[in-house]
C-alpha atoms as a PDB file:
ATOM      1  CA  UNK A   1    -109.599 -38.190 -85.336  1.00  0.00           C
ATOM      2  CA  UNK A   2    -109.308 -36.253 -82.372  1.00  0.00           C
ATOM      3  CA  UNK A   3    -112.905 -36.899 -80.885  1.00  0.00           C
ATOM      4  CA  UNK A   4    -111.887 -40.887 -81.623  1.00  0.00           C
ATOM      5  CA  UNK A   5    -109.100 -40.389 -79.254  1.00  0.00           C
ATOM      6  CA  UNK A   6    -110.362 -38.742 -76.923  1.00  0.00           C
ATOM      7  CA  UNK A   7    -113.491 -41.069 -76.581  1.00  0.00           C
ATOM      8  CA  UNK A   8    -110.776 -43.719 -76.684  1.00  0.00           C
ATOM      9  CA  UNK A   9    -108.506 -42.161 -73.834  1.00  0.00           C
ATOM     10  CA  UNK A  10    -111.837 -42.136 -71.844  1.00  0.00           C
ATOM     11  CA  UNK A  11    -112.723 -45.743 -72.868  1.00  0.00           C
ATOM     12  CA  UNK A  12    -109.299 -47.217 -71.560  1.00  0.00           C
ATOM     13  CA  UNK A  13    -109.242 -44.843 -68.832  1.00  0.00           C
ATOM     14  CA  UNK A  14    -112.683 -46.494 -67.789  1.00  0.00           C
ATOM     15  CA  UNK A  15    -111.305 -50.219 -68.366  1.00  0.00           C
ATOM     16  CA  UNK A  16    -108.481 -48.849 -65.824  1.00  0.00           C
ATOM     17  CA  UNK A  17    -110.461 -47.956 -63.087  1.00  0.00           C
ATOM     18  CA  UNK A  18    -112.770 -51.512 -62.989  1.00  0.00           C
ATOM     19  CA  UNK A  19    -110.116 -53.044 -62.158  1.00  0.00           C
ATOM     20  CA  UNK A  20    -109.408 -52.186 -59.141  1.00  0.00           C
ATOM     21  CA  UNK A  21    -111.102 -55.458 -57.809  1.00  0.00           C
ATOM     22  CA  UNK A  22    -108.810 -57.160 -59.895  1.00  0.00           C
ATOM     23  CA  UNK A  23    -106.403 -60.287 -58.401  1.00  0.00           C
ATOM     24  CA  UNK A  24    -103.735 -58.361 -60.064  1.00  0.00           C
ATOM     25  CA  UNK A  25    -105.110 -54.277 -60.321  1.00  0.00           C
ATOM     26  CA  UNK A  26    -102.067 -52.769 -60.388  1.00  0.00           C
ATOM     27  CA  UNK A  27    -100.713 -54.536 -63.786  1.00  0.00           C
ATOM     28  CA  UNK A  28    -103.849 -53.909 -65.453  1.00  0.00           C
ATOM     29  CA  UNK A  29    -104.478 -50.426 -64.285  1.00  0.00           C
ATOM     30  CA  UNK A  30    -101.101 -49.480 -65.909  1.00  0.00           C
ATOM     31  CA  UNK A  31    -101.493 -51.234 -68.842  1.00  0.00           C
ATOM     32  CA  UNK A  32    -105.191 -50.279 -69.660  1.00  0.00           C
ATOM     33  CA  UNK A  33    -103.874 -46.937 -67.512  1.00  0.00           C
ATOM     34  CA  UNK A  34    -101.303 -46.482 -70.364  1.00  0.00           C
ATOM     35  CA  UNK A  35    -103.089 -47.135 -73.686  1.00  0.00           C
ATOM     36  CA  UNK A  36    -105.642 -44.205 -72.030  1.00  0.00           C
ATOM     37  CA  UNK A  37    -102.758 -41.847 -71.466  1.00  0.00           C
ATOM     38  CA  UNK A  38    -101.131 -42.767 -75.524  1.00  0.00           C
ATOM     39  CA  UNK A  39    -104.660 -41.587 -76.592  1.00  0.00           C
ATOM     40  CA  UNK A  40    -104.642 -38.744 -75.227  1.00  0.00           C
ATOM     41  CA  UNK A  41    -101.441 -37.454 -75.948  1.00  0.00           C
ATOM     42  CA  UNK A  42    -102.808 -38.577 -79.480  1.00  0.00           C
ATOM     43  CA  UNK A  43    -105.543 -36.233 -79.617  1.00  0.00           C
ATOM     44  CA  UNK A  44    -103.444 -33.567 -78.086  1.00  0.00           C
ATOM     45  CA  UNK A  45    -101.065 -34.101 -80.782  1.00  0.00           C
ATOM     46  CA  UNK A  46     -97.997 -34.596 -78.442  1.00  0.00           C
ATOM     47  CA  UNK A  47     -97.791 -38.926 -79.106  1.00  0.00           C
ATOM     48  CA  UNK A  48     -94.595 -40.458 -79.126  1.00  0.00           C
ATOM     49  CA  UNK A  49     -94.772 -43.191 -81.308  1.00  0.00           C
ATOM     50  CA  UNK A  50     -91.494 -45.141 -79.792  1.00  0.00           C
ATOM     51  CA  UNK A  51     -93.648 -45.516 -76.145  1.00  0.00           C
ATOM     52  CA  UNK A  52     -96.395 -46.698 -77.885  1.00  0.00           C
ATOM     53  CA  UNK A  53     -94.392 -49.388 -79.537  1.00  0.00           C
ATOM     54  CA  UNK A  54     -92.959 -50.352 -76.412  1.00  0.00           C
ATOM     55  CA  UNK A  55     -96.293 -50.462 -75.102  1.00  0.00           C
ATOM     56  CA  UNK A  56     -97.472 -52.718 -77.976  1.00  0.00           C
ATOM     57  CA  UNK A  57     -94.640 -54.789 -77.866  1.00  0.00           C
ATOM     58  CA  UNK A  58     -95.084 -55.484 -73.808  1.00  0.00           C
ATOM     59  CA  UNK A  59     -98.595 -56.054 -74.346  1.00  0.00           C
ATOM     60  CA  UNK A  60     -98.045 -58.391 -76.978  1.00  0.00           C
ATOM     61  CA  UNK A  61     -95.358 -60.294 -75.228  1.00  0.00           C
ATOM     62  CA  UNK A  62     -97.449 -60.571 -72.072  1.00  0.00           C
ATOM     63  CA  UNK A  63    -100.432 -62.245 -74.348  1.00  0.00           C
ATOM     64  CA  UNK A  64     -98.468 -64.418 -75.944  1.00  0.00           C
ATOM     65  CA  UNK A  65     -97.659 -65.913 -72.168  1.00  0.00           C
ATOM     66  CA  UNK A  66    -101.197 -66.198 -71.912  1.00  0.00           C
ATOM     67  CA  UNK A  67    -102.233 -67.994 -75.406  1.00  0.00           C
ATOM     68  CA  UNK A  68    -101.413 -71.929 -74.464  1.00  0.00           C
ATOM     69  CA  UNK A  69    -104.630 -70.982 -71.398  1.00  0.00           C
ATOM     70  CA  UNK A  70    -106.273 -69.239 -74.132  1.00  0.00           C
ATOM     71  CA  UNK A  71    -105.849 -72.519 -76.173  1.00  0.00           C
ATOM     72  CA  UNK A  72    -106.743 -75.077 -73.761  1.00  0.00           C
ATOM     73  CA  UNK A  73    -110.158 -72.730 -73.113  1.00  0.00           C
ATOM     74  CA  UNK A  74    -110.651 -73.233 -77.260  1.00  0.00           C
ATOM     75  CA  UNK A  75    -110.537 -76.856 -76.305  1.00  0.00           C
ATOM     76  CA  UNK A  76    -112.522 -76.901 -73.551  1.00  0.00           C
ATOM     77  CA  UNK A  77    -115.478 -75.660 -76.048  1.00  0.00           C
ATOM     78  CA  UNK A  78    -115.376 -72.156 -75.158  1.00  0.00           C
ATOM     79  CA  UNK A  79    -117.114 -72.644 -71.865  1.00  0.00           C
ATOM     80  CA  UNK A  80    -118.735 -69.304 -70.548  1.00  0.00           C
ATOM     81  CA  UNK A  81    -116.192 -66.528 -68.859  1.00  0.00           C
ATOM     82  CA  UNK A  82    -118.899 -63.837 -68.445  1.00  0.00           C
ATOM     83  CA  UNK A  83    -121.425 -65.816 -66.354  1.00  0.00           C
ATOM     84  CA  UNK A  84    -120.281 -65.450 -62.994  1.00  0.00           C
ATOM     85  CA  UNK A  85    -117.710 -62.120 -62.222  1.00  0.00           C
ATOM     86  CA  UNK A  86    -116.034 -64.316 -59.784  1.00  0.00           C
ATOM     87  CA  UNK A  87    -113.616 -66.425 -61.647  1.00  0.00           C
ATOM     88  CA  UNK A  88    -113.989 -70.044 -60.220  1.00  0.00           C
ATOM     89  CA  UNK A  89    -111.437 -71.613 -62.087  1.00  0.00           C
ATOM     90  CA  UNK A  90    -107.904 -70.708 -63.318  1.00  0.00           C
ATOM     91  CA  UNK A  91    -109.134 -70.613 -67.090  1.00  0.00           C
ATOM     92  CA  UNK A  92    -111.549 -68.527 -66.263  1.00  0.00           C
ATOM     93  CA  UNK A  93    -109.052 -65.541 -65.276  1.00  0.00           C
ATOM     94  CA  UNK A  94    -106.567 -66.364 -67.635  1.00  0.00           C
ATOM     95  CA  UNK A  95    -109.029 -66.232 -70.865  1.00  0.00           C
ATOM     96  CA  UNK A  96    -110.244 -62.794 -69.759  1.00  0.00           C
ATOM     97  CA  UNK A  97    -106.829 -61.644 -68.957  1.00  0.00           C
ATOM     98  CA  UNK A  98    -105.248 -62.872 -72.857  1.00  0.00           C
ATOM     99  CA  UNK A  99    -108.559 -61.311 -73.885  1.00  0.00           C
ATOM    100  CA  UNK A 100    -108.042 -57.830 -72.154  1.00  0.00           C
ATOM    101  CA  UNK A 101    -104.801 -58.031 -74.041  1.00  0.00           C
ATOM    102  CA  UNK A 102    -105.743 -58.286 -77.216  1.00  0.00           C
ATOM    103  CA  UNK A 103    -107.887 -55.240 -76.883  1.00  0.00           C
ATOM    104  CA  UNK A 104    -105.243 -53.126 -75.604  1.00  0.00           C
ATOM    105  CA  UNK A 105    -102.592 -54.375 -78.087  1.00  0.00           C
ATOM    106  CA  UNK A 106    -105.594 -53.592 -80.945  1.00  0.00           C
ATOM    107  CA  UNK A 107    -105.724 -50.283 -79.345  1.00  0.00           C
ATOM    108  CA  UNK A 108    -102.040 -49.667 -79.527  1.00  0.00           C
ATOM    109  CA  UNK A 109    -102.455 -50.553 -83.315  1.00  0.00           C
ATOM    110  CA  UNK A 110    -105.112 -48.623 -84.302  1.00  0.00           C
ATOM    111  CA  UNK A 111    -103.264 -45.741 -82.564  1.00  0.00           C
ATOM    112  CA  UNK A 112    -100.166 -46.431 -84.384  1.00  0.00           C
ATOM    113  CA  UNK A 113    -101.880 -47.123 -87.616  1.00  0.00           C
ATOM    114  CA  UNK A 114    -104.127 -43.515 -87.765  1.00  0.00           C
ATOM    115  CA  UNK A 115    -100.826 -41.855 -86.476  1.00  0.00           C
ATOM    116  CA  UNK A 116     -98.762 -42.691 -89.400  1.00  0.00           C
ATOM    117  CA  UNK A 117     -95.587 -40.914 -89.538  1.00  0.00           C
ATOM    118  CA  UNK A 118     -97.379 -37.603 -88.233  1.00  0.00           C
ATOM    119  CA  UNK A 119     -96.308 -37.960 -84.389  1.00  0.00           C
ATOM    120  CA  UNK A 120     -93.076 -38.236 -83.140  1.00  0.00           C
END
């Protein structure tokens, strides 16, 4: 498990620093910043499981915000959000953003879930 979170660390480390382009980098750096850092305290065997269910429960708080523009793109037909970097309408932004979410908050999960009870 520890080459998982390690490669893990280094995959939300990664979404961390593309984001500096971002409307909004500095949320998203810390919250992409801090899933990376909860991996690799994983894999050094030093996790503390009560930050990482803060961290899921923020994330998970902050997408649920999101979900009614998530929504209205499910209604719109799922209309590309990939075509054009440049996000020319609000929907656009806002899909990628409850997306980018998600992935964290399944991050924090899968962290807490291969944990277990081992880490403190």
């Amino acid at each position: 498990m520890k080459i998982a979170f390690w490669t893990l660390a280094v995959v939300f480390a990664l979404f961390a620093i593309v984001q500096y382009n971002d409307p909004d980098p500095i949320l998203w750096i810390l919250l992409y910043g801090g899933v990376a850092v909860h991996f690799g305290m994983a894999a050094t065997g030093k996790m503390y499981r009560p930050a990482v269910w803060v961290w899921l429960a923020a994330t998970v708080v902050w997408a649920i915000t999101l979900f009614p523009d998530f929504m209205n793109w499910i209604r719109m037909g799922e209309p590309s959000i990939v075509e054009s970097m440049k996000a020319e309408e609000p929907w656009i932004e806002l899909t990628r953003e409850f997306l980018g979410l998600v992935v964290a908050a399944l991050g924090c999960g899968f962290l807490l879930w291969k944990t277990g009870k081992s880490a403190t």
